[in-house]
N, C-alpha and C. Protein backbone atom coordinates (compact mmCIF):
# COMPACT_ATOMS: atom_id res chain seq x y z
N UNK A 1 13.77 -7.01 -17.77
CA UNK A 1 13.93 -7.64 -16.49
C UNK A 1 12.55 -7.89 -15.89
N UNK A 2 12.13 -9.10 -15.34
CA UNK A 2 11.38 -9.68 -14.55
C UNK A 2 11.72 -9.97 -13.53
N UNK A 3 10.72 -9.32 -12.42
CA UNK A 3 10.59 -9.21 -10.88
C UNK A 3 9.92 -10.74 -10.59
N UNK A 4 10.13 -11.54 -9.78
CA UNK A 4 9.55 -12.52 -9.22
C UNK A 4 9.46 -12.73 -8.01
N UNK A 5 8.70 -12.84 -7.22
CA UNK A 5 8.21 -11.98 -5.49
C UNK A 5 7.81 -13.77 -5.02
N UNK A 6 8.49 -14.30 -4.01
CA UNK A 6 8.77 -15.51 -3.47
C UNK A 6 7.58 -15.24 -2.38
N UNK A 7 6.48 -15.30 -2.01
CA UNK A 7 6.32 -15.09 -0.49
C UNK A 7 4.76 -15.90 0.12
N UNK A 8 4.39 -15.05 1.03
CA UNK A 8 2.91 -15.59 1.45
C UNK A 8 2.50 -14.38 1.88
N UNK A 9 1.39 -15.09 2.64
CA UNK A 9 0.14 -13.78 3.42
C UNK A 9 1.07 -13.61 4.89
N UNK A 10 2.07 -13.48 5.03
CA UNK A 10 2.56 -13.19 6.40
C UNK A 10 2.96 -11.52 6.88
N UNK A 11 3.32 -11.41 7.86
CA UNK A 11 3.88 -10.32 8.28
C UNK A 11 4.96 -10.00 7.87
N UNK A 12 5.58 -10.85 7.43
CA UNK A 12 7.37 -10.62 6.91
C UNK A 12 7.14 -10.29 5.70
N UNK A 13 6.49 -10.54 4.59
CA UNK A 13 6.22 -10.51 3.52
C UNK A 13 5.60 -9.15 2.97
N UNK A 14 4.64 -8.38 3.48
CA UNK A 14 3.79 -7.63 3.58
C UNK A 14 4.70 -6.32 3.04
N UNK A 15 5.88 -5.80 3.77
CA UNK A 15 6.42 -4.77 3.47
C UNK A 15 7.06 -4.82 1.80
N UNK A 16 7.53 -6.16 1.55
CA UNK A 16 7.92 -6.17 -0.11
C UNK A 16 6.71 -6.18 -0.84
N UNK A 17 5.60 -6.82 -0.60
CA UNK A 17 4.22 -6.79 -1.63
C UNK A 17 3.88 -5.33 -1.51
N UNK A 18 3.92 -4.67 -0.46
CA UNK A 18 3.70 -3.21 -0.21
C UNK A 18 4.40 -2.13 -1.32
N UNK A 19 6.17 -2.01 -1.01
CA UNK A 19 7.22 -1.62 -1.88
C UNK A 19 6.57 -1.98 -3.26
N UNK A 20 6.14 -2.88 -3.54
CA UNK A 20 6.27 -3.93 -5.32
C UNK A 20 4.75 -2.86 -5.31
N UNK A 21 3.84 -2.81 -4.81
CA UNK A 21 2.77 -1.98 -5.51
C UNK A 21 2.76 -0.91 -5.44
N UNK A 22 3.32 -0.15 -4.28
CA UNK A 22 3.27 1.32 -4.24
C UNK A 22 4.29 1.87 -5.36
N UNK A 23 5.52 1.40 -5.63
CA UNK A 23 5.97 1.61 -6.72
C UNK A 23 5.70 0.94 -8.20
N UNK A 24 4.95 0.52 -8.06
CA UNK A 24 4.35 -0.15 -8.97
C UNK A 24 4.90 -1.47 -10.44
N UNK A 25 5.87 -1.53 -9.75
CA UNK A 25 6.74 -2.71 -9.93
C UNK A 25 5.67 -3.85 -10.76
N UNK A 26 5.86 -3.87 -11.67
CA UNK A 26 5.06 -5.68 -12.22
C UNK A 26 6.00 -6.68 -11.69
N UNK A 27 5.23 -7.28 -11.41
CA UNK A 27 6.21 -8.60 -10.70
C UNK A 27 5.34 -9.97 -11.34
N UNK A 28 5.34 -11.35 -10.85
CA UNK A 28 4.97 -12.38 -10.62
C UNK A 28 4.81 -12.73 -9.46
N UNK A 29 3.98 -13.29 -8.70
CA UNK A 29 4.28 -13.67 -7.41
C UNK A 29 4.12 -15.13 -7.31
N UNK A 30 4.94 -16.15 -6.20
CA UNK A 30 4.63 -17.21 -6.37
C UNK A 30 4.33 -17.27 -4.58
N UNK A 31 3.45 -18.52 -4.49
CA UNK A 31 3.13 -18.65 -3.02
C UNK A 31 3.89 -19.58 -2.35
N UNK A 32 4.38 -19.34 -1.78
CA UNK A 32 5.39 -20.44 -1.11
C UNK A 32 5.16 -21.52 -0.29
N UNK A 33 3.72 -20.94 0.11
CA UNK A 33 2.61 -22.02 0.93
C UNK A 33 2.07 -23.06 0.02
N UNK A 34 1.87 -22.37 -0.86
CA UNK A 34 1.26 -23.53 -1.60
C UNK A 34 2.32 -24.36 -2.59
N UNK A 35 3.14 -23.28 -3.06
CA UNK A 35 4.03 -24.38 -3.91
C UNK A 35 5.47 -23.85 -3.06
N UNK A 36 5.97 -24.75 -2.33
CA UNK A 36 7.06 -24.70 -1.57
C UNK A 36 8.46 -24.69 -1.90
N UNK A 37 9.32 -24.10 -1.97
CA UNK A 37 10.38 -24.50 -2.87
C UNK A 37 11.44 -25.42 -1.86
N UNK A 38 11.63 -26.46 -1.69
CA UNK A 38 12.30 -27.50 -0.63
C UNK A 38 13.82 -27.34 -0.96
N UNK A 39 14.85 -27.55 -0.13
CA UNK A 39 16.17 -27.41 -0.21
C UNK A 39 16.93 -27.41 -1.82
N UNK A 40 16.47 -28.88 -2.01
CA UNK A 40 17.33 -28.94 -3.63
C UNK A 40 17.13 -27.83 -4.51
N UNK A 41 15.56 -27.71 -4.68
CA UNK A 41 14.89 -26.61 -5.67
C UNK A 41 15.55 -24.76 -4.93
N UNK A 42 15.58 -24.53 -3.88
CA UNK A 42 15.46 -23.62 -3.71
C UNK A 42 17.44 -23.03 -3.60
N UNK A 43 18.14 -24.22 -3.63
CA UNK A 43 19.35 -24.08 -4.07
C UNK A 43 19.81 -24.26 -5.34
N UNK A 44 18.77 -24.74 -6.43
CA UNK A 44 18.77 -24.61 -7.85
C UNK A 44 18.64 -23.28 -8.22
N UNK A 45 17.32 -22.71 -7.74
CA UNK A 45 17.23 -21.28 -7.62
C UNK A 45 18.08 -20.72 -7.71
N UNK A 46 18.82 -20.47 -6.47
CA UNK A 46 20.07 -19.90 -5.83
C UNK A 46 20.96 -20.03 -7.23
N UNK A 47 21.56 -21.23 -7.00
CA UNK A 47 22.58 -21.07 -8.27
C UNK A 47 22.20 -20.09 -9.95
N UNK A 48 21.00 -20.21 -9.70
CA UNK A 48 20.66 -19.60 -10.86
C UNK A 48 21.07 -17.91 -10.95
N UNK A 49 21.38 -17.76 -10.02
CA UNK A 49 21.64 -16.02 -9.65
C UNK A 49 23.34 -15.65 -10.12
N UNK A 50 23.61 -14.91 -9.96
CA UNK A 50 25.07 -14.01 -9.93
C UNK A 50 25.42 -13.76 -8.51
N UNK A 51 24.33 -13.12 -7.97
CA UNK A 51 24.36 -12.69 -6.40
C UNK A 51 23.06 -13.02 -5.75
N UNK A 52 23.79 -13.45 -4.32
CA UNK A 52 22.88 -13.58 -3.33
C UNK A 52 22.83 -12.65 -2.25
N UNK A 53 21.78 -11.77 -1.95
CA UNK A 53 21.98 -10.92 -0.88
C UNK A 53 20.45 -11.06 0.42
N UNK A 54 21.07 -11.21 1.53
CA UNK A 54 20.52 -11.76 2.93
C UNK A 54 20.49 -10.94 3.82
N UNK A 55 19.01 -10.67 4.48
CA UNK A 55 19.02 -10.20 5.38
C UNK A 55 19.49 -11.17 6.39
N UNK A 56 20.40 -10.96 7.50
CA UNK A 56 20.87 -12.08 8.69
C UNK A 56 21.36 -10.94 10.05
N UNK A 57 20.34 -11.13 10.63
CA UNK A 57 21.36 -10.56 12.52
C UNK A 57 20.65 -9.13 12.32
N UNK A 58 20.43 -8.89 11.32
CA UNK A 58 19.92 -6.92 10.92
C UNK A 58 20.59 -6.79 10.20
N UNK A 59 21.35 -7.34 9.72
CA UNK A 59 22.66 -7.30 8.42
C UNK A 59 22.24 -7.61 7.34
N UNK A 60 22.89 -7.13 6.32
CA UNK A 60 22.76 -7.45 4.74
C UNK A 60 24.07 -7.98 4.46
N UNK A 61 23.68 -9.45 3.72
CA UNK A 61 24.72 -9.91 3.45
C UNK A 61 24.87 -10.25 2.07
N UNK A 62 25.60 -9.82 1.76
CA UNK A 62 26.24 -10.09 -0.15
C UNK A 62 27.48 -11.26 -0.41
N UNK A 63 26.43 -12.68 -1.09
CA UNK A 63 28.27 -13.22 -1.27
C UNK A 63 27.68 -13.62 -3.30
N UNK A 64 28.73 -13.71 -4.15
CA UNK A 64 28.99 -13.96 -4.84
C UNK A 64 28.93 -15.81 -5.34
N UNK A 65 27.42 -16.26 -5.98
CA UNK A 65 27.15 -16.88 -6.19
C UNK A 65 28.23 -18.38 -6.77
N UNK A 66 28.95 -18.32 -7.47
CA UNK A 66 29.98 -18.56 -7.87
C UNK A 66 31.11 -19.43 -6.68
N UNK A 67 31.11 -18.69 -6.25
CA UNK A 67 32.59 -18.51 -4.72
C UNK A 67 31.46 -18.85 -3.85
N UNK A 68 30.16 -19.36 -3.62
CA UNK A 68 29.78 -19.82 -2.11
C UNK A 68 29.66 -21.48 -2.45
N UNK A 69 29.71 -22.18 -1.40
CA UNK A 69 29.24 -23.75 -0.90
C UNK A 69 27.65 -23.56 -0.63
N UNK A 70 27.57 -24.70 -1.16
CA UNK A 70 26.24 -25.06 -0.77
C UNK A 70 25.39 -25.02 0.52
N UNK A 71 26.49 -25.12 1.44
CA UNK A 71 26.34 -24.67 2.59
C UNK A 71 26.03 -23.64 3.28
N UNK A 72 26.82 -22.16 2.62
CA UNK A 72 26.46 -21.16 2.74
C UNK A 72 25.26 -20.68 2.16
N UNK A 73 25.15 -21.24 1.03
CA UNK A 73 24.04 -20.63 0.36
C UNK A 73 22.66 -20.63 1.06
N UNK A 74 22.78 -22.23 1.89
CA UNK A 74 21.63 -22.34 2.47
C UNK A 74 21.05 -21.68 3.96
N UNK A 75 22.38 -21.88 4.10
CA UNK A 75 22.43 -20.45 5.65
C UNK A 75 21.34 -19.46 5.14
N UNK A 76 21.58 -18.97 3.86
CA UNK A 76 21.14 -17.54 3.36
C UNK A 76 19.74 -17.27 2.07
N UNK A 77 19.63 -18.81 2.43
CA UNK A 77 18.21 -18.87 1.62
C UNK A 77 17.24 -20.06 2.02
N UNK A 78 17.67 -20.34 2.87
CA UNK A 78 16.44 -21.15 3.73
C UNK A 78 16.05 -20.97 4.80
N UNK A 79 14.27 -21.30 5.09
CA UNK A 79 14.19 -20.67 6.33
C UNK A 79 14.49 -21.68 7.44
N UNK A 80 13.36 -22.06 8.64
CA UNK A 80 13.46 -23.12 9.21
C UNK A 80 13.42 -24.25 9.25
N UNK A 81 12.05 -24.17 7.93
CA UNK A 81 11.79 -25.39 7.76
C UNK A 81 12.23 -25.90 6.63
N UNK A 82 13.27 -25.55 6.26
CA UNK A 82 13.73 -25.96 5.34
C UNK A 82 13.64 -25.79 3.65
N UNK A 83 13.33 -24.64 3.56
CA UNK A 83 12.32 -24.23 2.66
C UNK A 83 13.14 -22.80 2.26
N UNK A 84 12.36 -22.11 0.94
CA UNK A 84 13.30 -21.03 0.59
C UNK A 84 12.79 -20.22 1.18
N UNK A 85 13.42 -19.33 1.95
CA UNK A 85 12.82 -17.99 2.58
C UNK A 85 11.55 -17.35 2.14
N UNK A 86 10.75 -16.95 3.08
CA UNK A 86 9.85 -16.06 2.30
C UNK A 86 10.00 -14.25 3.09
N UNK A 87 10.07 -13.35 2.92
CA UNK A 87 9.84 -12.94 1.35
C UNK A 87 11.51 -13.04 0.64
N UNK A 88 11.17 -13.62 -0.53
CA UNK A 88 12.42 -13.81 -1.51
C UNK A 88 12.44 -13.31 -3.16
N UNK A 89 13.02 -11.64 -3.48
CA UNK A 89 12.72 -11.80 -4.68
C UNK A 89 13.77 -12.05 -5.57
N UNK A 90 13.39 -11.54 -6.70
CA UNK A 90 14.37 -11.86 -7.90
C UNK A 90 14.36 -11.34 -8.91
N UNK A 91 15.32 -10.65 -9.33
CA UNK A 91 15.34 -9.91 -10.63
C UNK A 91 15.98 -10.67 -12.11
N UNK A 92 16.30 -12.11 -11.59
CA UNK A 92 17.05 -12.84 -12.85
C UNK A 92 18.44 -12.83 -12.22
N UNK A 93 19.41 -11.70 -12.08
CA UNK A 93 20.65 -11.54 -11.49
C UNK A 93 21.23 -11.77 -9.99
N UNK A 94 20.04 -11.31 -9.44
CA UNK A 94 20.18 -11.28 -7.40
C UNK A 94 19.10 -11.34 -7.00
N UNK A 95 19.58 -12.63 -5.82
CA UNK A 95 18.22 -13.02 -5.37
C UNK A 95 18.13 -12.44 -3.85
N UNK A 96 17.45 -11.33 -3.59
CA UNK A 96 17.44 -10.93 -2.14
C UNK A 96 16.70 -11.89 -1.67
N UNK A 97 16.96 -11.98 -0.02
CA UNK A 97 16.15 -13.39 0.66
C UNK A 97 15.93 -12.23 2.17
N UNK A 98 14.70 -11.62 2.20
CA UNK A 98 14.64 -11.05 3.33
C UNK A 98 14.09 -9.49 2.91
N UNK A 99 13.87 -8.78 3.48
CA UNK A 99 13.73 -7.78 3.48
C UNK A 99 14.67 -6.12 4.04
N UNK A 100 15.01 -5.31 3.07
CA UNK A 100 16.08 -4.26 2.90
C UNK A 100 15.67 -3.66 1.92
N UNK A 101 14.72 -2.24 2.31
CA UNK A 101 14.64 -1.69 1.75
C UNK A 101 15.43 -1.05 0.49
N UNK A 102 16.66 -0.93 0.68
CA UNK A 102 18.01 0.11 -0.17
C UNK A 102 18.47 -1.57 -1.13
N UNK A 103 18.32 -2.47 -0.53
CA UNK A 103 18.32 -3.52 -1.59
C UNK A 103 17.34 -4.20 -2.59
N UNK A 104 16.22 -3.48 -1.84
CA UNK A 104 15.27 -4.04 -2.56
C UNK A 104 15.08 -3.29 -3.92
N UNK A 105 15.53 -2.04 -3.77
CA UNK A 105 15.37 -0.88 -4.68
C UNK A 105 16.00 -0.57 -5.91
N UNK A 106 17.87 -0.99 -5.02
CA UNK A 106 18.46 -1.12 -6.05
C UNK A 106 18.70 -2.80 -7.09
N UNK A 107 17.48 -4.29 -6.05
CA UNK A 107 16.98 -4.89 -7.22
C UNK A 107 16.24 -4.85 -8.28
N UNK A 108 15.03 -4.05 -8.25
CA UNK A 108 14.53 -3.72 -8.89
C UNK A 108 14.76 -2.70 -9.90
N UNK A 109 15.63 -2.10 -9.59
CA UNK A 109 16.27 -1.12 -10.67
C UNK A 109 17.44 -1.38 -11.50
N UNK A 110 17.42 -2.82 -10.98
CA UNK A 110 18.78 -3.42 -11.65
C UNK A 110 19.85 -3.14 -11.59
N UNK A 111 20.17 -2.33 -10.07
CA UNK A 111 21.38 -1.74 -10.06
C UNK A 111 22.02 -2.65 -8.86
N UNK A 112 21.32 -3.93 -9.18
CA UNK A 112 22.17 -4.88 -7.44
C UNK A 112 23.15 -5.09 -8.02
């Protein structure tokens, strides 16, 4: 399994690049500033998963890749500008979009 870490130099981001080194996680990282992932691509993404899980409201939200609309998906993986969330990772199976610790953990351990 390969970790792939969606993000930038921001404040939101900081606590997963943090998690990914202190546990020492190999990852990939891609910059989102510089290479942007825009609606179509970043709902290609999406589909590419099993599960999608979202931070939204303080909530973690889990829906089943499969069973969502395109619509939803984008609720839950885009940010404002239209763009794929940052921080967003990925283990191949589930794509967390946000930050959750207890999800982030059990992505990386492959137990999402």
């Amino acid at each position: 399994m390969r970790i792939t870490f969606f993000g930038r130099s921001c404040s939101g981001c900081r606590p997963v690049r943090g998690f990914l080194e202190d546990e020492q996680i190999a990852h990939d990282f891609v910059d989102v500033r510089k290479a942007p992932l825009d609606k179509s691509r970043a709902l290609e993404l999406a589909r590419k998963h099993q599960e999608i899980a979202a931070t939204r409201g303080g909530k973690l939200v889990r829906v089943k890749t499969i069973e969502a609309t395109d619509a939803e998906l984008e609720q839950l993986v885009l940010g404002r500008e239209g763009n794929l969330r940052a921080p967003t990772v990925s283990n191949g199976k589930t794509l967390l979009c946000g930050f959750e610790k207890r999800a982030l953990t059990a992505l990386v351990s492959d137990e999402s």
